[in-house]
Protein backbone atom coordinates (compact mmCIF):
# COMPACT_ATOMS: atom_id res chain seq x y z
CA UNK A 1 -10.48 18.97 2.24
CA UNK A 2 -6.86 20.28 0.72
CA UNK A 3 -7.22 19.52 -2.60
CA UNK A 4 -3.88 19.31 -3.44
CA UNK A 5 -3.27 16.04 -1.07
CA UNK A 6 -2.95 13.57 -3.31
CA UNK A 7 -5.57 10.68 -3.69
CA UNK A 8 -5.99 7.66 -1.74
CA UNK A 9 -7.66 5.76 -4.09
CA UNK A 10 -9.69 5.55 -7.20
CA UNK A 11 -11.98 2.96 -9.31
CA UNK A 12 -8.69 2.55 -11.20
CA UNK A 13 -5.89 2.99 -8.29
CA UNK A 14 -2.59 4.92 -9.48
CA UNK A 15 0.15 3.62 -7.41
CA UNK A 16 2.62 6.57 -7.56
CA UNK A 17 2.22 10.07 -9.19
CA UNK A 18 3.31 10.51 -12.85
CA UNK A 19 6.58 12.30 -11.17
CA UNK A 20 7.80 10.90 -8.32
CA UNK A 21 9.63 12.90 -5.49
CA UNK A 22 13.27 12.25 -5.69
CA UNK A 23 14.18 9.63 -3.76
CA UNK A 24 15.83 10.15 -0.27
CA UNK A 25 18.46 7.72 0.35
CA UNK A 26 18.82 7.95 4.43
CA UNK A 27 16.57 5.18 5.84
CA UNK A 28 14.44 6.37 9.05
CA UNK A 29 17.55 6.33 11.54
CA UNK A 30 21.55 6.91 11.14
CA UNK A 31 23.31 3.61 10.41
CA UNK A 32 26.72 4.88 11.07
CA UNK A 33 28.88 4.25 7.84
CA UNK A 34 26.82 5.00 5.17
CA UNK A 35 27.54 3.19 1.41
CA UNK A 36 27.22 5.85 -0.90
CA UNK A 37 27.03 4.23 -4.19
CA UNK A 38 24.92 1.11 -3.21
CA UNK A 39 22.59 3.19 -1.49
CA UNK A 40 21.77 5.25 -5.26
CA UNK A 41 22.01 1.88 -6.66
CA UNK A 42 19.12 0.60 -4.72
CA UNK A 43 17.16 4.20 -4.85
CA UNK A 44 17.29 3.83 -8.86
CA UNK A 45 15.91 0.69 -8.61
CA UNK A 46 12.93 1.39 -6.36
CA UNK A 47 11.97 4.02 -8.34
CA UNK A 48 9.99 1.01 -10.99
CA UNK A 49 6.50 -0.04 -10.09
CA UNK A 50 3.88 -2.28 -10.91
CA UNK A 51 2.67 1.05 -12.55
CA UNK A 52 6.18 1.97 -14.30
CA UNK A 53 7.52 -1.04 -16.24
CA UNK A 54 9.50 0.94 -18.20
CA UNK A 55 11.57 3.93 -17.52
CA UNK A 56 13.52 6.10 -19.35
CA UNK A 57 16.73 7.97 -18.51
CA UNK A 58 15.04 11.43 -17.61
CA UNK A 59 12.45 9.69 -15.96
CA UNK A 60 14.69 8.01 -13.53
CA UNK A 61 16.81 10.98 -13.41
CA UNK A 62 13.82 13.24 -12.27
CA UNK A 63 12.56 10.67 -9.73
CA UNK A 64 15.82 10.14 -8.05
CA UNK A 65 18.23 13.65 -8.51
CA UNK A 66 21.09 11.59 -9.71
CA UNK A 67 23.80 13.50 -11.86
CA UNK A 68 23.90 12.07 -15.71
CA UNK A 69 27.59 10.60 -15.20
CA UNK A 70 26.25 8.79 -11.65
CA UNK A 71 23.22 7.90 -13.27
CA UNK A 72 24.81 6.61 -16.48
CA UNK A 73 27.54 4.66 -14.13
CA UNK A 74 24.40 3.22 -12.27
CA UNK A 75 23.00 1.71 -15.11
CA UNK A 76 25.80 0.19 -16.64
CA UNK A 77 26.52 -1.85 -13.63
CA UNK A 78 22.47 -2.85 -12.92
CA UNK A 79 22.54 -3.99 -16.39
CA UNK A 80 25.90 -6.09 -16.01
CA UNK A 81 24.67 -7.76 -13.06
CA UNK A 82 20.86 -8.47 -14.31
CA UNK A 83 19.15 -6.41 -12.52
CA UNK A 84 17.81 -4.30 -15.28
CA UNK A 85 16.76 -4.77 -18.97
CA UNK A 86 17.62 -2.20 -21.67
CA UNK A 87 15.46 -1.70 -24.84
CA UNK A 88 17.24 -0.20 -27.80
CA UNK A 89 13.54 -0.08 -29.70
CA UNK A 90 12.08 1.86 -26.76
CA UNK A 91 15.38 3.67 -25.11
CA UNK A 92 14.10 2.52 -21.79
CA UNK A 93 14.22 0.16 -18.53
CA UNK A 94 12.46 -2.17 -16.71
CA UNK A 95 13.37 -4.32 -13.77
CA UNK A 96 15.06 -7.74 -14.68
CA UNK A 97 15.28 -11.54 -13.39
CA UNK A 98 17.72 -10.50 -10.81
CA UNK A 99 15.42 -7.90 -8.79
CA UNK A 100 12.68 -10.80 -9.22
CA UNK A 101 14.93 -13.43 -7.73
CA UNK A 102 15.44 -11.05 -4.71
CA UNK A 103 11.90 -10.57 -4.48
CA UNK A 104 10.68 -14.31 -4.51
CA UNK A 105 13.83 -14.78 -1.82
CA UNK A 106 12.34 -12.29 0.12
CA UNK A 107 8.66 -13.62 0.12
CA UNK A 108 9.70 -17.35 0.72
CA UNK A 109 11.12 -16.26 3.96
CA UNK A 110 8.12 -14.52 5.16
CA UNK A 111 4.99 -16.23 6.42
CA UNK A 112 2.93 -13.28 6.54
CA UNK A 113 1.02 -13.47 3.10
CA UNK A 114 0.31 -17.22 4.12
CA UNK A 115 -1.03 -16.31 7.56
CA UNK A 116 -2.87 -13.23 6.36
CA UNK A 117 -4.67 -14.34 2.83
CA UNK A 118 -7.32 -16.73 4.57
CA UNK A 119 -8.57 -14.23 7.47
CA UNK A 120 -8.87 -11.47 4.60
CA UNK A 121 -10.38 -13.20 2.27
CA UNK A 122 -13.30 -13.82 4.75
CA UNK A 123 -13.12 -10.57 6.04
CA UNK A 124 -13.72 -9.03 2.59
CA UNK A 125 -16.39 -11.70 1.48
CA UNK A 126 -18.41 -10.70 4.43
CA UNK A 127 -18.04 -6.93 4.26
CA UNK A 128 -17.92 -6.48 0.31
CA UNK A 129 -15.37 -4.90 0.45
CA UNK A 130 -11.65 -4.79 -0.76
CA UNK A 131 -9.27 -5.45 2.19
CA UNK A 132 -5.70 -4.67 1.56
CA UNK A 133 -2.57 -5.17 4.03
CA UNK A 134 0.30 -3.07 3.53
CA UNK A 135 3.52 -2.60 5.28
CA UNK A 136 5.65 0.78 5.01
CA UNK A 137 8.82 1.56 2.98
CA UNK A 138 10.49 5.76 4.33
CA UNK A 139 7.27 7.89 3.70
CA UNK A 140 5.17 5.22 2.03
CA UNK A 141 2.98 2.20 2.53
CA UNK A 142 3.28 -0.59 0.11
CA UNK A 143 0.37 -3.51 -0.77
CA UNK A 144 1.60 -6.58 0.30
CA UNK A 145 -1.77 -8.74 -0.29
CA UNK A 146 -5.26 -7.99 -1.91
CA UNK A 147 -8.22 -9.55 -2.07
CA UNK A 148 -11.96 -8.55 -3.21
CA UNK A 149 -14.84 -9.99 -2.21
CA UNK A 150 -17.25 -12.13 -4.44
CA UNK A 151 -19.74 -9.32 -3.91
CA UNK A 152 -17.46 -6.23 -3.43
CA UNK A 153 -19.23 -3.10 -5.40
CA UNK A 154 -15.55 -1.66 -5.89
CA UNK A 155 -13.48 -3.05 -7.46
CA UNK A 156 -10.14 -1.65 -7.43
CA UNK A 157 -6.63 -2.38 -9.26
CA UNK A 158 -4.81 -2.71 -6.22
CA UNK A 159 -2.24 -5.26 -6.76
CA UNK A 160 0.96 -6.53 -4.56
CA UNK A 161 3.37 -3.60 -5.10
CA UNK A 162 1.04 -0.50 -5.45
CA UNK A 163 2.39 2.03 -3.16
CA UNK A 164 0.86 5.04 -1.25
CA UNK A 165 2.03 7.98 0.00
CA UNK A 166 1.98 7.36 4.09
CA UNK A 167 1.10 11.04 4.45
CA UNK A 168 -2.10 11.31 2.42
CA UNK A 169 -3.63 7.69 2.48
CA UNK A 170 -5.87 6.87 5.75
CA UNK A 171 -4.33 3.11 5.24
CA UNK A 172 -0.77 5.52 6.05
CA UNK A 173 -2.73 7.61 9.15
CA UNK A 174 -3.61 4.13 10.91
CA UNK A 175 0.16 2.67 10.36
CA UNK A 176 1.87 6.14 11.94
CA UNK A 177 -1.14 5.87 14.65
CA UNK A 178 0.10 2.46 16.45
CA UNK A 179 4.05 3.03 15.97
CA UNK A 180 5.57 3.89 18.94
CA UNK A 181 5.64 7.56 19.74
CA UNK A 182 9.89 8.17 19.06
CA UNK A 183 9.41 6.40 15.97
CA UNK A 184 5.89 8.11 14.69
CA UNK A 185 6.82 11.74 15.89
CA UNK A 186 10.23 11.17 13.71
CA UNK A 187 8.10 10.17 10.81
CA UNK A 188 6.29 13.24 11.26
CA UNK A 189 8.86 15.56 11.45
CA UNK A 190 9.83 14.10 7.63
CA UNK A 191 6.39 14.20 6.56
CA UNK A 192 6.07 18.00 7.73
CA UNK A 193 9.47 19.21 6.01
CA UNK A 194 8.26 16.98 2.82
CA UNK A 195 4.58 18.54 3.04
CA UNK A 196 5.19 22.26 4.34
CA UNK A 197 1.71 23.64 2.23
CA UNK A 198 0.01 20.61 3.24
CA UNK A 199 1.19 20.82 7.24
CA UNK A 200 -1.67 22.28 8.82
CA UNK A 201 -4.35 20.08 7.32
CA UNK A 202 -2.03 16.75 7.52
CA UNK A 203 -1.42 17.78 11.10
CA UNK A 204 -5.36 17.70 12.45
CA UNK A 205 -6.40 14.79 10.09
CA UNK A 206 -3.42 12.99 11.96
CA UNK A 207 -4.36 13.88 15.10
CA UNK A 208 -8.28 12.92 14.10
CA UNK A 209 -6.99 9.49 12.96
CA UNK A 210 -4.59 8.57 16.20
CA UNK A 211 -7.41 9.34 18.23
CA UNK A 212 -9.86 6.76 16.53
CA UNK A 213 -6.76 4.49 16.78
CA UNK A 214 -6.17 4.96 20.58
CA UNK A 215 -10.09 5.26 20.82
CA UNK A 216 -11.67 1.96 18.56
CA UNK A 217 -8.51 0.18 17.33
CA UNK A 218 -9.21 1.59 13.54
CA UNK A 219 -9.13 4.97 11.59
CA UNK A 220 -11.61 5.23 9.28
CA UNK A 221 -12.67 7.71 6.11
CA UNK A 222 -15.81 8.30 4.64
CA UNK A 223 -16.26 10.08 1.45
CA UNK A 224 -12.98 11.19 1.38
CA UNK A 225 -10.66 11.85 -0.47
CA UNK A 226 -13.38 11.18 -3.04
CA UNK A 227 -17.52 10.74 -2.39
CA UNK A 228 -17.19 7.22 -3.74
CA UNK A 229 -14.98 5.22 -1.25
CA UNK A 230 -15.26 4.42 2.50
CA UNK A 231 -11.69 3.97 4.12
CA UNK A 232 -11.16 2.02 7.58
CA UNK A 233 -7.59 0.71 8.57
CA UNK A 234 -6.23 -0.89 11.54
CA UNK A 235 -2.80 -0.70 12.31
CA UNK A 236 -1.36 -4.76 12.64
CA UNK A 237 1.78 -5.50 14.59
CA UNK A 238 3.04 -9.09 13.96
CA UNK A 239 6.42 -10.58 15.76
CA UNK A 240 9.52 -10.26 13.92
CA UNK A 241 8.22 -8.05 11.12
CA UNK A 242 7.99 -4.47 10.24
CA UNK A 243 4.73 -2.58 10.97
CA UNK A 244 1.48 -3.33 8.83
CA UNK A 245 -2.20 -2.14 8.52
CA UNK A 246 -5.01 -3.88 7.32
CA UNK A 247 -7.23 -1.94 5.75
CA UNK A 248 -11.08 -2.06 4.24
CA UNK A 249 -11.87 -0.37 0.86
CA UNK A 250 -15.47 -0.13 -0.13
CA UNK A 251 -18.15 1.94 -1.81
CA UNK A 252 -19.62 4.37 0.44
CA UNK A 253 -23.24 4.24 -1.01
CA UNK A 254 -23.65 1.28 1.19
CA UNK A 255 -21.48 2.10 4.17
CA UNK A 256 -22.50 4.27 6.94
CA UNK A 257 -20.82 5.66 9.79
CA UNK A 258 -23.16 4.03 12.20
CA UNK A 259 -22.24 0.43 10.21
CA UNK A 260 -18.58 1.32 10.49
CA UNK A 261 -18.58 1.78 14.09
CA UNK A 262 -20.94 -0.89 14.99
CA UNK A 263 -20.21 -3.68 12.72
CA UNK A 264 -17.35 -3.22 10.17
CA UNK A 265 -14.75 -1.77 12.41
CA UNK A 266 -14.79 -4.14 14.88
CA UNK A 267 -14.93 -7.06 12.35
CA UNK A 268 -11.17 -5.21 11.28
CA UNK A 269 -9.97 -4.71 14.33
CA UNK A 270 -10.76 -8.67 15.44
CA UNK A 271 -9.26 -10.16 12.14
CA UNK A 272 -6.60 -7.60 12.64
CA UNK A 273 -6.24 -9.45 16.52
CA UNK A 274 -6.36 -12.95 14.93
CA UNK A 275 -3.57 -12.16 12.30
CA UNK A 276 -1.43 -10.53 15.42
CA UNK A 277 -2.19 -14.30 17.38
CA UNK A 278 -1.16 -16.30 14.71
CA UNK A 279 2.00 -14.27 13.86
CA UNK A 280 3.05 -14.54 17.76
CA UNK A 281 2.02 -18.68 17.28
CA UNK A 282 4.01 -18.91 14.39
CA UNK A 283 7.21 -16.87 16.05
CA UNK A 284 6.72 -19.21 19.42
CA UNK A 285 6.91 -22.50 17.13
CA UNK A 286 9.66 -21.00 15.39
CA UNK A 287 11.96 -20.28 17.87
């Protein structure tokens, strides 16, 4: 394997790399008029994670290319509005009660979590595993729900919020592998100008992954990117929302191929088939 992809996942999961790319503020298509300033606004502000409570000024100026005056202009209004904290002790930022209240909005308008939590839970109590579902945000795929199960032999700090890199994460191969081809082969095209050293690997373990996709309904890794951990993901497309993946996380001591393929895999891809049933049900009664 390329060893400079960067890792999936580890006993202790990083969700973003101690220096962030800078931050690209087109979305995946052209919108037409394009809002300069609340587009940077909302770049600095999605540069925090679960990871990164607090930030300092060349920290956010690293991860998102913004000029000091812009930057300093930025702040000052984020702070006025409550969107961001300031701490004279520590010089440094975190997000604030506003961001949360926008999250919480967010999250009380979606029934996915609700309709998803049971069906994993089950599926990682029988597996032992650690089943994640994720949905993607430009060139990344963000946790959305996680749950162990009572017996998983992993377990990993994968909480609501960690984000992956879509390019290097088999959870990220399965999501590009059942978008529609306009959509995935733009993706691509971003991933290859943002990955140029990394191309020619990316390019066959993508085409090794859609293949499985098209094939079995699920992508799967074993002992990669690290001996430890046994990867399978399923790409999930539920009515009215964006694209998700539900994915499997375990130890691959006790996970074969020949149990992935017979037993775990399809267990996946049928919970992944439930959750897609009971997000059409819920759209049907909703409309």
């Amino acid at each position: 394997m390329n060893r400079t992809a960067a890792p999936v996942a580890a006993r202790t999961v990083r969700s973003s790399p101690a220096r962030k790319p800078r931050v690209s503020l087109r979305g995946d298509d052209d919108p037409g008029p394009f809002v300069e300033p609340l587009a940077r606004a909302l770049a600095l502000l999605s540069t925090f994670t679960s990871q990164d409570v607090w930030l300092g000024t060349r920290d956010l100026a690293e991860r998102t290319g913004l000029p000091a005056p812009t930057l300093s202009r930025l702040l000052r209004t984020l702070l006025a509005l409550g969107y961001l904290h300031h701490s004279t002790e520590r010089r440094q930022y975190r997000l604030a009660a506003g961001v949360m209240a926008l999250g919480y909005a967010a999250i009380a308008h979606s029934d996915v979590q609700h309709l998803a939590r049971p069906a994993m839970q089950r599926l990682a109590d029988d597996s032992r595993t650690c089943v994640t579902l994720a949905s993607r945000d430009r060139l990344e795929v963000v946790v959305i729900e996680s749950c162990h199960g009572d017996a998983a032999s992993l377990r990993l700090n994968l909480p609501v919020g960690t984000r992956l890199a879509l390019a290097n994460s088999p959870i990220g191969w399965a999501l590009l592998g059942g978008l529609p081809d306009v959509e995935r082969f733009y993706l691509l095209d971003h991933i290859e100008r943002k990955f140029p050293r990394e191309w020619s690997y990316l390019r066959r373990r993508f085409g090794d992954a859609f293949s499985q996709v098209q094939q079995r309904g699920f992508c799967m890794a074993l002992g990669e990117p690290a001996p430890e951990f046994c990867i399978l993901a399923a790409p999930l497309m539920l009515a009215g929302e964006t694209p998700m993946v539900l994915a499997c996380i375990g130890a691959s001591a006790g996970i074969s191929k020949a149990r992935v393929e017979r037993e775990l895999g399809p267990r996946l891809v049928a919970a992944a088939q439930r959750l897609q049933n009971l997000g059409c049900d819920a759209a049907e009664d909703g409309a």
